[in-house]
Protein backbone atom coordinates (compact mmCIF):
# COMPACT_ATOMS: atom_id res chain seq x y z
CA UNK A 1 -1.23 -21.28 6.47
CA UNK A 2 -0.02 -18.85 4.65
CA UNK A 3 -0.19 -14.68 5.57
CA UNK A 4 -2.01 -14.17 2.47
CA UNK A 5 -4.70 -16.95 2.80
CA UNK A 6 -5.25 -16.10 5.95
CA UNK A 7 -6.24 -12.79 5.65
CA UNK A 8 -7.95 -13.95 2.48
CA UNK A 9 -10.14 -15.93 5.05
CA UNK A 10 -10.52 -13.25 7.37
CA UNK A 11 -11.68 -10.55 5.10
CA UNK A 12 -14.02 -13.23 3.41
CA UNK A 13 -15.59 -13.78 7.12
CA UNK A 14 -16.34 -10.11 7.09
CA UNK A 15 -17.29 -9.63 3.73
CA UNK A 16 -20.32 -7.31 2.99
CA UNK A 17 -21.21 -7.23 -0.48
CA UNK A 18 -23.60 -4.15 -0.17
CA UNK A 19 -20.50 -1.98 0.94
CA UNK A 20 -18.55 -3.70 -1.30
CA UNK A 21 -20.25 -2.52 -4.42
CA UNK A 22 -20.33 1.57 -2.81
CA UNK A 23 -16.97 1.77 -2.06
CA UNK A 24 -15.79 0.20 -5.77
CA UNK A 25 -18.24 2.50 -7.10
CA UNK A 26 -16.75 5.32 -5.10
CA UNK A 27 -13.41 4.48 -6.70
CA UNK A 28 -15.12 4.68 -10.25
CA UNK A 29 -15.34 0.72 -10.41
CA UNK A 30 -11.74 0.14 -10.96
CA UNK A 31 -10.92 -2.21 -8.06
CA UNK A 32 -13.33 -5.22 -5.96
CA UNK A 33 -13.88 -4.75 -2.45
CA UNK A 34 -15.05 -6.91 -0.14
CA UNK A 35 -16.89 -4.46 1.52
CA UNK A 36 -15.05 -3.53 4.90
CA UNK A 37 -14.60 -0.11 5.85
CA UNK A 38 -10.70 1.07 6.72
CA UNK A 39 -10.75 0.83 10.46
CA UNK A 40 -12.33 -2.63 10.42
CA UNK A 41 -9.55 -3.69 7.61
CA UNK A 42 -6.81 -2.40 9.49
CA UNK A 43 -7.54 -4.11 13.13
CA UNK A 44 -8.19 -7.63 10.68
CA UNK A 45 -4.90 -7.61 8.92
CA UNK A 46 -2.81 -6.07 11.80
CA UNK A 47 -4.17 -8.60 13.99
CA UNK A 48 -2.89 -11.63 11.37
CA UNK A 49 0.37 -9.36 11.41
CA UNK A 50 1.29 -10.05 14.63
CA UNK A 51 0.73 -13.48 14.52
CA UNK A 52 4.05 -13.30 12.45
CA UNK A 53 4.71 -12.83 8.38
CA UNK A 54 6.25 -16.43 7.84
CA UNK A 55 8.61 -15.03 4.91
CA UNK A 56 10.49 -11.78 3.36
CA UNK A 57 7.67 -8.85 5.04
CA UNK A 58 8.73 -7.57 1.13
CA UNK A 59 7.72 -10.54 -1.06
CA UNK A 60 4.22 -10.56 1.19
CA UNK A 61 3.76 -6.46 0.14
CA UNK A 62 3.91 -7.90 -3.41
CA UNK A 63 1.69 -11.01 -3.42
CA UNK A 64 -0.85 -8.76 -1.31
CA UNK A 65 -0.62 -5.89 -3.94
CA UNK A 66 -0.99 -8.92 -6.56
CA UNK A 67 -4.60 -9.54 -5.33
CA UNK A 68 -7.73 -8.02 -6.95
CA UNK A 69 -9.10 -6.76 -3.89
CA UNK A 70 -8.76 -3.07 -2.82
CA UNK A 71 -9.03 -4.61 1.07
CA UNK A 72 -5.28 -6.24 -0.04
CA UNK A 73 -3.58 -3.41 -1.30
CA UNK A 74 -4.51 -1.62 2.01
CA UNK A 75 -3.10 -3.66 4.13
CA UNK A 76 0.15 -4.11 2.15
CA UNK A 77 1.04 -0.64 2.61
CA UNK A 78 0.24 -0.67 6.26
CA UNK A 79 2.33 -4.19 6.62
CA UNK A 80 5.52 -1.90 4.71
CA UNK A 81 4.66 0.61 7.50
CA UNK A 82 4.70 -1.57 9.99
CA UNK A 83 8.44 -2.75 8.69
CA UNK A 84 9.78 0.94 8.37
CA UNK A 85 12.47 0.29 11.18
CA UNK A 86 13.74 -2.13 8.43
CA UNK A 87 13.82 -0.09 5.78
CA UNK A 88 16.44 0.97 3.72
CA UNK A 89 17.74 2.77 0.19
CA UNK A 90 17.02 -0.77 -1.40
CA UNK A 91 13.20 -0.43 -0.32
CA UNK A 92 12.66 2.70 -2.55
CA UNK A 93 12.22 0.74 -6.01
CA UNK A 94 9.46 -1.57 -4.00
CA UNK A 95 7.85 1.87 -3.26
CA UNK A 96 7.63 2.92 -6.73
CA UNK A 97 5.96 -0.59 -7.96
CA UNK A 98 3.62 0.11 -5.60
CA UNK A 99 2.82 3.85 -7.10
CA UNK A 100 3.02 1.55 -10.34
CA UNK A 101 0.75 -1.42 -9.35
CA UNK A 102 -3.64 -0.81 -9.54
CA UNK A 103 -2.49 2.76 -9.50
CA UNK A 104 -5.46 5.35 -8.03
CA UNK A 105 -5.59 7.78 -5.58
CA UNK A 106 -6.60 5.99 -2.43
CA UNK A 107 -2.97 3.99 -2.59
CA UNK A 108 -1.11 6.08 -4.40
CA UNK A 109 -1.32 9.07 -2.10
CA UNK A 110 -0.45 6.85 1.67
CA UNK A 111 2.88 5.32 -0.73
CA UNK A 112 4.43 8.64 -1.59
CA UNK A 113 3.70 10.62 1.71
CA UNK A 114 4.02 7.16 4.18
CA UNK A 115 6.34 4.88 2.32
CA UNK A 116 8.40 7.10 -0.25
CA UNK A 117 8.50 10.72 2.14
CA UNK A 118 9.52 8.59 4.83
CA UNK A 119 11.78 6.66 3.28
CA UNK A 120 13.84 10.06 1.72
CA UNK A 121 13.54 11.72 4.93
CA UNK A 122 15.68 9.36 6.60
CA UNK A 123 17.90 8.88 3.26
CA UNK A 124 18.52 12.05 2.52
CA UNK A 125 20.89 10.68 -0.61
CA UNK A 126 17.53 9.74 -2.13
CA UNK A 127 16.35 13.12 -2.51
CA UNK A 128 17.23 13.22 -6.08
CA UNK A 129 15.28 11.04 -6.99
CA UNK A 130 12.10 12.79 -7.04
CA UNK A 131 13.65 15.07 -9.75
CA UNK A 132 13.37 11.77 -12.26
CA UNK A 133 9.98 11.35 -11.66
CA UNK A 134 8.64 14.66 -12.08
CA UNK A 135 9.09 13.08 -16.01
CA UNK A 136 7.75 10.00 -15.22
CA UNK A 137 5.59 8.41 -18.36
CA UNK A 138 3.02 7.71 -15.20
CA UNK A 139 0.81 10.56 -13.80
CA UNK A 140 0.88 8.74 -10.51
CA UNK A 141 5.06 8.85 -10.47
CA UNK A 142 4.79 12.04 -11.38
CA UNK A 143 2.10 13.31 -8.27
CA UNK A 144 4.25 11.05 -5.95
CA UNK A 145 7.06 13.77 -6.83
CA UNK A 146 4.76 16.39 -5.88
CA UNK A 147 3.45 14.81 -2.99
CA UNK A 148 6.14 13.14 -0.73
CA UNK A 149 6.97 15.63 1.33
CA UNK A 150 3.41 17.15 2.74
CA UNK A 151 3.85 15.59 5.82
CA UNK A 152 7.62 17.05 6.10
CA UNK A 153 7.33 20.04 8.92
């Protein structure tokens, strides 16, 4: 079975659809939920994670951004986290579809400060980049360039 369908399955298991409508609400009713709070979300998909991701760890990150459901989008950027010792420049335009992709705080800000200011921090001939999207047509490119680096010390 598939990564994807089998965290499908898993979150379905654990589904709770009175959270699920107070945390899209929280989120101004943009994205579904299935109504499992973070910690329970993270143990569920990191669990399926080590059972092995059966294909390219980046072409899963996609087809889980891909689904509706907030729960997904979560665990893709914690599945790219869990792959940062594979990382390299190449990974930085998969970042930035990401920022792109059901675009809202709650994603937006773990990309640019756990993805992207990781990413530039250990490719320091990235670092211009940032520049470019400080004129980003997207508000969300534009507060990753503002944000990338807060967890720099």
């Amino acid at each position: 079975m598939k990564l994807v369908s089998r965290l499908r399955e898993a979150f379905d298991a654990e589904a709770d659809v009175e959270k699920a409508g107070k945390q899209s609400a929280y989120l101004l009713n943009q994205f579904p939920f299935f109504g499992i709070i973070k910690p329970r979300q993270r143990d569920i998909a990191k669990a399926i994670f080590r059972q092995g991701v059966d294909e390219p760890w980046e072409e899963v990150v996609r087809r889980l951004f891909d689904q509706p459901e907030r729960e997904f989008h979560y665990s893709a950027i914690d599945l790219a986290l869990m792959m940062r010792k594979r990382w390299t420049q190449a990974h930085l335009p998969l970042f930035i579809e990401l920022v792109r992709q059901h675009s809202w705080w709650d994603t937006v800000d773990p990309v640019a400060d756990g993805l992207i200011g990781r990413l530039l921090q250990a490719e320091p001939t990235l670092l211009h980049h940032p520049d470019m999207w400080i004129e980003d047509a997207s508000m969300w490119v534009r507060r990753v360039a503002l944000i990338y680096q807060l967890k720099w010390k």
